[in-house]
C-alpha atoms as a PDB file:
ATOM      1  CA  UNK A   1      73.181 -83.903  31.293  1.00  0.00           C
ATOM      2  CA  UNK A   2      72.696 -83.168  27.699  1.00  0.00           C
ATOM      3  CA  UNK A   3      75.853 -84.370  25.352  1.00  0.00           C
ATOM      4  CA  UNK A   4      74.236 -83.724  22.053  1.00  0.00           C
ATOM      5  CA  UNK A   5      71.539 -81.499  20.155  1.00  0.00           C
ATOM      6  CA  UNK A   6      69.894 -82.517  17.194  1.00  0.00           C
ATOM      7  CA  UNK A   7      67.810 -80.357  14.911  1.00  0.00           C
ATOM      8  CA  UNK A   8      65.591 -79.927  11.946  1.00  0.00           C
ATOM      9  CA  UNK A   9      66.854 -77.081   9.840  1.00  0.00           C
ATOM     10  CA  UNK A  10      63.475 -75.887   7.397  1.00  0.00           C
ATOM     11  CA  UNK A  11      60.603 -74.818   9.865  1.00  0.00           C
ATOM     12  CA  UNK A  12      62.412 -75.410  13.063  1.00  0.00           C
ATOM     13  CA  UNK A  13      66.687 -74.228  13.441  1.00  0.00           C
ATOM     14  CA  UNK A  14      66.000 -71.278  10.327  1.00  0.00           C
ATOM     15  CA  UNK A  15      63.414 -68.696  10.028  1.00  0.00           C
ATOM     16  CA  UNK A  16      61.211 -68.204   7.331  1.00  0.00           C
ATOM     17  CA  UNK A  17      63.570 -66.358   5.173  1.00  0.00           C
ATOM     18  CA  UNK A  18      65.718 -69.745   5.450  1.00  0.00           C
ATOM     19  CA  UNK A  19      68.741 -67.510   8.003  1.00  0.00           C
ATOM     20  CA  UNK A  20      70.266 -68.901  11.425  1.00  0.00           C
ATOM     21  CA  UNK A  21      68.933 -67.465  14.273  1.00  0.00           C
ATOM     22  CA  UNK A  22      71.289 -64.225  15.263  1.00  0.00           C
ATOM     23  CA  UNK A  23      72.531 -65.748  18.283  1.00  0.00           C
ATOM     24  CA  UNK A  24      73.645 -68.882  16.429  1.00  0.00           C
ATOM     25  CA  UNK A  25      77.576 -68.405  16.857  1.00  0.00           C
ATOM     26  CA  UNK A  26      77.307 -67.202  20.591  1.00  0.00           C
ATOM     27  CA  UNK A  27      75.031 -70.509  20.928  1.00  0.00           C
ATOM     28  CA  UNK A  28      77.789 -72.756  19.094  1.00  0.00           C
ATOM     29  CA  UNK A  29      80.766 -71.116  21.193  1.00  0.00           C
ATOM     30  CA  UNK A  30      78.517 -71.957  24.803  1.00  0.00           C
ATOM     31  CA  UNK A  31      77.403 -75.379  23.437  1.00  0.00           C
ATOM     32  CA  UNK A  32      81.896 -76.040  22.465  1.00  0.00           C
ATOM     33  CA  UNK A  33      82.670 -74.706  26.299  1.00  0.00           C
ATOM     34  CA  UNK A  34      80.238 -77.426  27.984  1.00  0.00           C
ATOM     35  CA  UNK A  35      80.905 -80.126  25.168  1.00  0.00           C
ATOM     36  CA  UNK A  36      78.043 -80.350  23.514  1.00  0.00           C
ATOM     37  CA  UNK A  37      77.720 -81.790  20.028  1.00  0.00           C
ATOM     38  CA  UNK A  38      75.455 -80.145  17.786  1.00  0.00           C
ATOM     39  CA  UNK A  39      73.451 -81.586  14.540  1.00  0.00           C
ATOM     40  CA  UNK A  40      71.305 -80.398  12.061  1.00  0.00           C
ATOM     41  CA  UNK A  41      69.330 -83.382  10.990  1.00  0.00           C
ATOM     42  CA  UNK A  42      67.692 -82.372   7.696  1.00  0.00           C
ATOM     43  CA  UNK A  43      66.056 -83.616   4.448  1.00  0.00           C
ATOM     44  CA  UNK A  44      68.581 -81.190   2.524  1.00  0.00           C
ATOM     45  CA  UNK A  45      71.700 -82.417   0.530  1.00  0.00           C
ATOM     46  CA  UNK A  46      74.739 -83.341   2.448  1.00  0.00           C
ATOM     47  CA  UNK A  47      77.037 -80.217   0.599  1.00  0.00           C
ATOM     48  CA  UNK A  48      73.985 -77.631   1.660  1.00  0.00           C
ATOM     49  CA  UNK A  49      73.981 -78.312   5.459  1.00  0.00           C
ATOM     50  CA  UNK A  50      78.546 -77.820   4.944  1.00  0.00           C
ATOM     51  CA  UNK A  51      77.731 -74.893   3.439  1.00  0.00           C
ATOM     52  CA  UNK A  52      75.300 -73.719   5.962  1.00  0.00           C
ATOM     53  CA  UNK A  53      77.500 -74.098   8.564  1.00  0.00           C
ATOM     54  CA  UNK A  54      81.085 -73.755   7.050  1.00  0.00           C
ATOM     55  CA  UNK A  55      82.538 -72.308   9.355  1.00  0.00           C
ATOM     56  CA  UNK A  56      81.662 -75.264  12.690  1.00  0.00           C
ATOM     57  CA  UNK A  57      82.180 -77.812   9.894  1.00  0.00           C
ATOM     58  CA  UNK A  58      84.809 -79.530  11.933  1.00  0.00           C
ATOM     59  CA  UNK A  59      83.366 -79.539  15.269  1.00  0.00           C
ATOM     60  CA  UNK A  60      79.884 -80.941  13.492  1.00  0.00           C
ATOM     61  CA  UNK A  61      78.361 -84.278  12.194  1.00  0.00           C
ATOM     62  CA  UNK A  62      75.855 -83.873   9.783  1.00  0.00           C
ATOM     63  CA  UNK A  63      72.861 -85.685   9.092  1.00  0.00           C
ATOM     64  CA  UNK A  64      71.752 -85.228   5.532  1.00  0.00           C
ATOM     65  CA  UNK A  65      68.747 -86.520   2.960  1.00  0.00           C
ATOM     66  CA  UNK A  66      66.599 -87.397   6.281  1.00  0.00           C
ATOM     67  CA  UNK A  67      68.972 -89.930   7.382  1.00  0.00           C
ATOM     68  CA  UNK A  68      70.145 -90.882   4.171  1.00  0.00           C
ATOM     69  CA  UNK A  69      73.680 -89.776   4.561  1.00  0.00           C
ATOM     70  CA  UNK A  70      75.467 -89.133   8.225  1.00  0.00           C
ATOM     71  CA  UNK A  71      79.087 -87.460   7.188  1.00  0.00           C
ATOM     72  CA  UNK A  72      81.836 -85.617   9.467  1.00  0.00           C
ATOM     73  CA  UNK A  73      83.988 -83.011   7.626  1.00  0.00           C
ATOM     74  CA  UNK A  74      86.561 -85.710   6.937  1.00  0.00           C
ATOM     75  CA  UNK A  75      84.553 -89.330   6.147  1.00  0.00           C
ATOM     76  CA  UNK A  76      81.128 -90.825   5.173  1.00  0.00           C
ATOM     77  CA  UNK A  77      79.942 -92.225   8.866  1.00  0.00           C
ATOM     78  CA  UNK A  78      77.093 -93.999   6.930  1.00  0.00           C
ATOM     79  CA  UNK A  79      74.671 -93.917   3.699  1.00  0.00           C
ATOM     80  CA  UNK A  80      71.375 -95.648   2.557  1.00  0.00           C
ATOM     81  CA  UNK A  81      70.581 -96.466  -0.532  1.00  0.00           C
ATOM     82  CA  UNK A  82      67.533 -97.404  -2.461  1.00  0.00           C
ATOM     83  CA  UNK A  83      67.045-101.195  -3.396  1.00  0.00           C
ATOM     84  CA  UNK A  84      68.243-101.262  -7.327  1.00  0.00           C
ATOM     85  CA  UNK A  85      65.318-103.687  -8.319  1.00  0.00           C
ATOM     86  CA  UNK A  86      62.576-100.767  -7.613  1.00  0.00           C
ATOM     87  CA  UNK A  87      64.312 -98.110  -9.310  1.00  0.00           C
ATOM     88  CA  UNK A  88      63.023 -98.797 -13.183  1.00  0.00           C
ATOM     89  CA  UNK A  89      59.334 -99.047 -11.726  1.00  0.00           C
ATOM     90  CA  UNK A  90      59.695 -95.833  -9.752  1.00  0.00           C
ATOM     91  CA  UNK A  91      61.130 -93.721 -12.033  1.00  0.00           C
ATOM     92  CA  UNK A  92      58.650 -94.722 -14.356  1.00  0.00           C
ATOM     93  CA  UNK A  93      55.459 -93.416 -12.498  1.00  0.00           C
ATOM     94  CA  UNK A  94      57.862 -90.266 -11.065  1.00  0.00           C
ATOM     95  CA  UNK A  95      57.815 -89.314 -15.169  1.00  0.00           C
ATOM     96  CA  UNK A  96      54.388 -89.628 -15.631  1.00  0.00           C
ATOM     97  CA  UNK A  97      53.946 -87.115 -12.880  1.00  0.00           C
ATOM     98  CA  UNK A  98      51.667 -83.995 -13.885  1.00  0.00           C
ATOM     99  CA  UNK A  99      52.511 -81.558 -10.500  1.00  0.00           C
ATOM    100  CA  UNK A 100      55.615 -83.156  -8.752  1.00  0.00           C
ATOM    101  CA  UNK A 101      59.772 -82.946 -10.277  1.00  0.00           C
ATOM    102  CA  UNK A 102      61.495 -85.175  -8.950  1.00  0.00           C
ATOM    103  CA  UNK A 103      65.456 -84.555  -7.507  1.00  0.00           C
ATOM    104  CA  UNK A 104      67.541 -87.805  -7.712  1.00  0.00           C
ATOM    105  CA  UNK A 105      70.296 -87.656  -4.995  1.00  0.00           C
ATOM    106  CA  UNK A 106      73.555 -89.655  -4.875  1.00  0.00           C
ATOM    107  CA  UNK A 107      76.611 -89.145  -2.192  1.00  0.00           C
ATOM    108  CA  UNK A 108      78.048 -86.303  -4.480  1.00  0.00           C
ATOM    109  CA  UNK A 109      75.342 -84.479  -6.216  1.00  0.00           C
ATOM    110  CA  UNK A 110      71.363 -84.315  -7.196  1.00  0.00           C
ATOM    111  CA  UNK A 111      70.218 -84.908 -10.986  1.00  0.00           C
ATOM    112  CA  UNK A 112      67.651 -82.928 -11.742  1.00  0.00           C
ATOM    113  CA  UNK A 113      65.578 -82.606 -15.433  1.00  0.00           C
ATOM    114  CA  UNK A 114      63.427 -80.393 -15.063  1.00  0.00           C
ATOM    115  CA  UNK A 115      64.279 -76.164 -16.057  1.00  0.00           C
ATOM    116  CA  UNK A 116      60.794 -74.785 -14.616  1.00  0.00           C
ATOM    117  CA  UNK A 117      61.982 -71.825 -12.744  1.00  0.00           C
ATOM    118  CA  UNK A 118      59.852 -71.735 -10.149  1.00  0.00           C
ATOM    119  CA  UNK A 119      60.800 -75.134  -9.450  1.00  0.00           C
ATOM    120  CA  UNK A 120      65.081 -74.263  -9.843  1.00  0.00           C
ATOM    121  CA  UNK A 121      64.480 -71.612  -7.613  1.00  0.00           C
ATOM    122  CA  UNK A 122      63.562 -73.590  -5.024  1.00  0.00           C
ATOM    123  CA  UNK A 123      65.236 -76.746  -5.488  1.00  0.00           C
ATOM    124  CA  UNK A 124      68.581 -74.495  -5.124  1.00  0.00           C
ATOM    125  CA  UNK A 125      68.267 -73.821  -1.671  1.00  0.00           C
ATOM    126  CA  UNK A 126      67.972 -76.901  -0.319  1.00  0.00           C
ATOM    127  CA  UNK A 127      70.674 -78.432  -3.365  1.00  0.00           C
ATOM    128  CA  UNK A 128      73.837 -76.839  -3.995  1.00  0.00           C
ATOM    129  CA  UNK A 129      75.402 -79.655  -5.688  1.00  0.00           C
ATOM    130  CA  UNK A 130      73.251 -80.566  -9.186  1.00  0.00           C
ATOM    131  CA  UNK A 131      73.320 -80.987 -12.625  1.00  0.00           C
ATOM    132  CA  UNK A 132      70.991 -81.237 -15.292  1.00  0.00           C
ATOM    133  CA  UNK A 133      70.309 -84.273 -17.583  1.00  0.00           C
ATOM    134  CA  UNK A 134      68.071 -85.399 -19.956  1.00  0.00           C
ATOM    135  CA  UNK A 135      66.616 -88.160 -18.452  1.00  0.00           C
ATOM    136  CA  UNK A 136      67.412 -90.444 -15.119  1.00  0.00           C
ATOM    137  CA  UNK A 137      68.098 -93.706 -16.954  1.00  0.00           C
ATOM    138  CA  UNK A 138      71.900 -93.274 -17.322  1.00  0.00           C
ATOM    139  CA  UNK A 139      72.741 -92.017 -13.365  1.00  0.00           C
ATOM    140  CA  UNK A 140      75.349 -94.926 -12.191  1.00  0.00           C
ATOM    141  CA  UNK A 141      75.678 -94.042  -9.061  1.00  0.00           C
ATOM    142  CA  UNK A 142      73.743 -95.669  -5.803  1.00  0.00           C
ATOM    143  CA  UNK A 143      70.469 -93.471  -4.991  1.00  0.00           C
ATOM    144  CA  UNK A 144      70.371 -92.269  -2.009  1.00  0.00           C
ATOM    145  CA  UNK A 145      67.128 -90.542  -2.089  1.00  0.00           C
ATOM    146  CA  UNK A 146      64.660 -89.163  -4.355  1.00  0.00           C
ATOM    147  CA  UNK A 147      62.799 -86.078  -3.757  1.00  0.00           C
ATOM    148  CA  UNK A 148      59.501 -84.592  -5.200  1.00  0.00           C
ATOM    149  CA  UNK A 149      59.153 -80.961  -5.432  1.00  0.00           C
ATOM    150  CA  UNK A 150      55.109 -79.855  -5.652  1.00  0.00           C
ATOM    151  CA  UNK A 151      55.806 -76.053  -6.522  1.00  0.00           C
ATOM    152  CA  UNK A 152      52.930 -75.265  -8.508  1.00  0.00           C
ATOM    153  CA  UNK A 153      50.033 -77.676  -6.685  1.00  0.00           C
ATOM    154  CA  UNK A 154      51.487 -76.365  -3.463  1.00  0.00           C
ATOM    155  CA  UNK A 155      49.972 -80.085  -1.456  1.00  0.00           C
ATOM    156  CA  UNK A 156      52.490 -83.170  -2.612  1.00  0.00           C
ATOM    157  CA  UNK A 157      50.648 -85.178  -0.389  1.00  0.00           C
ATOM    158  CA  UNK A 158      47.661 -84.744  -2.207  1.00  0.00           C
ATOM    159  CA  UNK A 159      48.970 -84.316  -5.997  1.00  0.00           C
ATOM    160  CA  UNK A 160      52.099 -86.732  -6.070  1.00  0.00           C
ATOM    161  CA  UNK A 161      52.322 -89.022  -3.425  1.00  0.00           C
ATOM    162  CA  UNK A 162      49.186 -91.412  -4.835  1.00  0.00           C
ATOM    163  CA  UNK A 163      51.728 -91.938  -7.875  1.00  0.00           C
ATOM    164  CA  UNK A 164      53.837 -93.311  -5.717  1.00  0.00           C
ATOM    165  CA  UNK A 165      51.945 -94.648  -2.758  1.00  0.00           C
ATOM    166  CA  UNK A 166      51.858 -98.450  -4.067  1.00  0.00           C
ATOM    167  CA  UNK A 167      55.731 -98.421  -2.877  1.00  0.00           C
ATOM    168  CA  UNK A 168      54.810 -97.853   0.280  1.00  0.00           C
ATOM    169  CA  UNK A 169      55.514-101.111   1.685  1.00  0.00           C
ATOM    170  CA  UNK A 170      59.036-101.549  -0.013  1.00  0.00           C
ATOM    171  CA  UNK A 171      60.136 -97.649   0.160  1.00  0.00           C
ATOM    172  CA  UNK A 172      59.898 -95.024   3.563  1.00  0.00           C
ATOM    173  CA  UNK A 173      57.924 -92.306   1.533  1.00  0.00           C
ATOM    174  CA  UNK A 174      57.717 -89.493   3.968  1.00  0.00           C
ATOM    175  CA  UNK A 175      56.371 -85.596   3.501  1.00  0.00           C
ATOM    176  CA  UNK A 176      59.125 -83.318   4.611  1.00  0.00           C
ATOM    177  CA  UNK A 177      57.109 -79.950   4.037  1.00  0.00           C
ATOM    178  CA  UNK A 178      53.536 -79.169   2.356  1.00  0.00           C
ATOM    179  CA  UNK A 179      55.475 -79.047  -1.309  1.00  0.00           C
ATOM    180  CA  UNK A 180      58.354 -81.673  -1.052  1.00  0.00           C
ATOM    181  CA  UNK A 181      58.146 -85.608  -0.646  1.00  0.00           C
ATOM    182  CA  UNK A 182      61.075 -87.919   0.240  1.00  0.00           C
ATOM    183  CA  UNK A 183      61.345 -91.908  -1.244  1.00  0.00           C
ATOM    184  CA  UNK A 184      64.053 -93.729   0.919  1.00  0.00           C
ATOM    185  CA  UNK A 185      65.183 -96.818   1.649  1.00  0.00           C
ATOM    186  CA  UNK A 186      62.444 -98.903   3.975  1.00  0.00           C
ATOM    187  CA  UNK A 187      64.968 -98.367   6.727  1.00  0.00           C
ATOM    188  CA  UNK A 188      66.005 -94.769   6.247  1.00  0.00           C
ATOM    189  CA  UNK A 189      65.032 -92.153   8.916  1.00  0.00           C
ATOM    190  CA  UNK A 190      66.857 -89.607  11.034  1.00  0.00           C
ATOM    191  CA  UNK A 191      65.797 -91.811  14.012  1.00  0.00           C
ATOM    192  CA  UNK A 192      67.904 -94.160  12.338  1.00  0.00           C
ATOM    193  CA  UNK A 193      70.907 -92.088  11.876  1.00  0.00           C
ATOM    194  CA  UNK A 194      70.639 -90.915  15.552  1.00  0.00           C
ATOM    195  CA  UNK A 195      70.797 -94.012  17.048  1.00  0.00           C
ATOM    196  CA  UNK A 196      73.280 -95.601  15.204  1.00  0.00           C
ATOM    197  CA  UNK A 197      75.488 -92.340  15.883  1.00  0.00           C
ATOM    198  CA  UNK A 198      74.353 -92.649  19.703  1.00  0.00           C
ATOM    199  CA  UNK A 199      75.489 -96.291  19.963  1.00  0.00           C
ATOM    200  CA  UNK A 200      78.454 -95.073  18.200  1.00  0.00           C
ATOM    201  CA  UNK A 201      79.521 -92.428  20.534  1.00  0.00           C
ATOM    202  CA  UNK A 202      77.917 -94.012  23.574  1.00  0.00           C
ATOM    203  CA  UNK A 203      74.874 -91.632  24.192  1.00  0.00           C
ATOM    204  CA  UNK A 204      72.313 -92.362  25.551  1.00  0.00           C
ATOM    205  CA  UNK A 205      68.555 -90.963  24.332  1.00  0.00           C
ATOM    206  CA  UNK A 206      68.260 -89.017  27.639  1.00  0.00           C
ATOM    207  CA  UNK A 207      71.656 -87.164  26.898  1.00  0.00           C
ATOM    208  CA  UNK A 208      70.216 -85.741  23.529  1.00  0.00           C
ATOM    209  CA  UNK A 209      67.812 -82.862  23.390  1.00  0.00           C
ATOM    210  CA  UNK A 210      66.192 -82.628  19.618  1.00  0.00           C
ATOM    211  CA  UNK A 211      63.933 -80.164  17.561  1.00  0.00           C
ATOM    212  CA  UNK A 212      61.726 -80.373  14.927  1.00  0.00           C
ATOM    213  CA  UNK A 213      58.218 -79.351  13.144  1.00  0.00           C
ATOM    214  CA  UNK A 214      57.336 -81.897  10.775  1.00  0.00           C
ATOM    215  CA  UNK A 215      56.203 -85.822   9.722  1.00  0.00           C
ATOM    216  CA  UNK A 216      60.027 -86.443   8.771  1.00  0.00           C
ATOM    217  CA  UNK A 217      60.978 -85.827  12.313  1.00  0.00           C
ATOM    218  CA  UNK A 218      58.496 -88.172  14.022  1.00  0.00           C
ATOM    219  CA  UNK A 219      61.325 -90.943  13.905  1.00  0.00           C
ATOM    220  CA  UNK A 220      63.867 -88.460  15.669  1.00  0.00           C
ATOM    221  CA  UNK A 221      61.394 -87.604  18.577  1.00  0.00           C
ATOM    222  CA  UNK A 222      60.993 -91.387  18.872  1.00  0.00           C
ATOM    223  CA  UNK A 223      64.648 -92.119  19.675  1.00  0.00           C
ATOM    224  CA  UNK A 224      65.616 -88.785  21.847  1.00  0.00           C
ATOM    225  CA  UNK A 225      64.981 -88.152  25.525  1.00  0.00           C
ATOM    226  CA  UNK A 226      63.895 -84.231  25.516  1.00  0.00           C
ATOM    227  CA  UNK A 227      62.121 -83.678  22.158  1.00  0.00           C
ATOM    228  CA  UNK A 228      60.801 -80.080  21.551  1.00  0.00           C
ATOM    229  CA  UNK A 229      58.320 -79.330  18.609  1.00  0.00           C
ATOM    230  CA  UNK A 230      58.509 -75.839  17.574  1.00  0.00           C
ATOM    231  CA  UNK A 231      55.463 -73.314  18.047  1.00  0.00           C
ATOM    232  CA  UNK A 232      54.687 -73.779  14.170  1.00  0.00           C
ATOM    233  CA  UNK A 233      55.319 -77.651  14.017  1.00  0.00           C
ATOM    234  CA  UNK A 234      52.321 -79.583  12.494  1.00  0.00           C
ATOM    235  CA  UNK A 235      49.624 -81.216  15.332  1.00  0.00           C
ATOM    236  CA  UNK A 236      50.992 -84.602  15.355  1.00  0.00           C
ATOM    237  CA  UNK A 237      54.961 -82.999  16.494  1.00  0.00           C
ATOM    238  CA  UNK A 238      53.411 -81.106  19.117  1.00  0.00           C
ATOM    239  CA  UNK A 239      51.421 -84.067  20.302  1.00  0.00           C
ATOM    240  CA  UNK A 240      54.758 -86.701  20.137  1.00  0.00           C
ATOM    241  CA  UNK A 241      57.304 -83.860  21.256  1.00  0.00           C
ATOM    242  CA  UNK A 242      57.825 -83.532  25.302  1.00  0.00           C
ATOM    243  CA  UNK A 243      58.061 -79.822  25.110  1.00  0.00           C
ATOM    244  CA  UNK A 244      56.662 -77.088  22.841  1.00  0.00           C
ATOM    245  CA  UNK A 245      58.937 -74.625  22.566  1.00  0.00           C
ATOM    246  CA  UNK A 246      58.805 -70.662  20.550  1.00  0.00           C
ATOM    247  CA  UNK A 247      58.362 -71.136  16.504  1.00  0.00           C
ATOM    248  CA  UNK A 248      61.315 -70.991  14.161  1.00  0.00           C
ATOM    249  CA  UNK A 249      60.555 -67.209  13.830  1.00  0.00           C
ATOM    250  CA  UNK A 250      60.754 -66.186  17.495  1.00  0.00           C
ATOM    251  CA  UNK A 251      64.251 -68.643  17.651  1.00  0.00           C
ATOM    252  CA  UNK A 252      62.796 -70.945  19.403  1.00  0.00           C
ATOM    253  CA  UNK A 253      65.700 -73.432  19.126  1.00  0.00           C
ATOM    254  CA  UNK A 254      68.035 -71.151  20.360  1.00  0.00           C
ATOM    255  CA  UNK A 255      66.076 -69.609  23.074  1.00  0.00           C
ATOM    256  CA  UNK A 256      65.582 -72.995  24.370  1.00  0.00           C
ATOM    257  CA  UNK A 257      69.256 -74.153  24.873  1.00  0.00           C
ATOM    258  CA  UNK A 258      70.304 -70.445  26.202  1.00  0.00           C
ATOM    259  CA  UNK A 259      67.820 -71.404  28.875  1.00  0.00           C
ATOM    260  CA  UNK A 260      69.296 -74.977  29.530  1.00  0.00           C
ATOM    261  CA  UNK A 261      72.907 -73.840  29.335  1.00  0.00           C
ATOM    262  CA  UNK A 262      71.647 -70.490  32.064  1.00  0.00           C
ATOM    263  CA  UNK A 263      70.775 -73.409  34.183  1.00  0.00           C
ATOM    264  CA  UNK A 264      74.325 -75.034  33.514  1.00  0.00           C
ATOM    265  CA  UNK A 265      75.514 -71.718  34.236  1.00  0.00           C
ATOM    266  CA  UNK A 266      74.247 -71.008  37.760  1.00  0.00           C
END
């Protein structure tokens, strides 16, 4: 039986005009009845999945910055942090950048220099707790994360990650969407998160159902029993996911565990 459902929330859990599917709350009541945890496992700031889903906030565990931050509505479960020694380096080739803006994220907010609208428009929905500085040199908190926002190239893979990609070996560098780029610690992942919550909670891989669409959930499919890449998930999902279910437009999340708790049901 299924004791816990993971998923993505960009591409996979919201639609393309970044809602909850509209039989969300019946879902969460069904999923509280049969004691089912729920997750959404996302490359968005800690605060911005709480917000998201205010009002389940104490039921949930959320898994923030792609594994980067695992928090319950009352305590920090874990948190990853980039190795101090690489920071000067990176942050020196992230300001030379010519198409990516980089997002520095700590615990409690994201630093941000950049005003570009285009790029504040978007960097708002996925970070609801920022601030604007001059420069990164004087941010004393641990980094949890740094993202890279490609809003006018539209490719990050192309345009920014080569800046970056001679970290590769020290740093998890993963593309979380065609216009955003993650830098992590080497051992950050939401794989990671979701098995050290499993071992935690005593769950096995087979009792977790997860969903996702893209490269930052390849680690998540590799630690869960019944993986589902969404209709719109990128070739290499669909061919690692067991299942393909509906895309994130047709609810394909939902649909899916309305049909496993039917069975439940019967």
């Amino acid at each position: 039986m299924i004791k816990w459902i993971i998923s993505d929330m960009d591409g996979t859990l919201l639609d393309s005009d970044y809602k909850l599917p509209p039989d969300f709350d019946e879902i969460m009541q069904r999923l509280k009845e049969h004691n089912i945890k729920f997750s959404p496992a996302s490359g968005r700031q800690n605060y911005a999945l709480i917000d998201q889903f205010s009002k389940y906030k104490k039921d949930m565990c959320f898994i923030s910055e792609n594994g980067g931050l695992v928090t319950t509505d009352k305590e920090v479960l874990t948190y990853d942090k980039l190795p101090e020694d690489i920071i000067p380096a990176l942050l020196k080739k992230l300001d030379a950048l010519k198409m990516g803006y980089p997002v520095i994220c700590t615990k409690e907010k994201a630093y941000v220099v950049s005003h570009d609208a285009d790029f504040c428009q978007e960097m708002k929905q996925y970070y609801t707790h920022y601030e604007f500085v001059e420069d990164f040199s004087h941010i004393s908190e641990p980094i949890i994360k740094i993202a890279v926002c490609d809003i006018h190239g539209q490719d990050v893979q192309k345009n920014s990650y080569p800046s970056v990609a001679e970290f590769a070996d020290r740093l998890s560098i993963v593309i979380s969407s065609k216009i955003w780029m993650d830098i992590m610690n080497p051992e950050t992942s939401k794989g990671r998160a979701i098995k050290k919550l499993q071992e935690k909670w005593g769950i096995s891989p087979d009792e977790c159902m997860a969903f996702g669409d893209y490269y930052n959930d390849i680690q998540m499919m590799q630690v869960v029993g019944e993986t589902y890449a969404m209709g719109n998930a990128v070739p290499e999902i669909k061919k690692l996911a067991k299942h393909v279910t509906l895309t994130n437009d047709e609810h394909g999340v939902t649909h899916t565990i309305r049909q496993y708790l039917d069975s439940l049901d019967k």
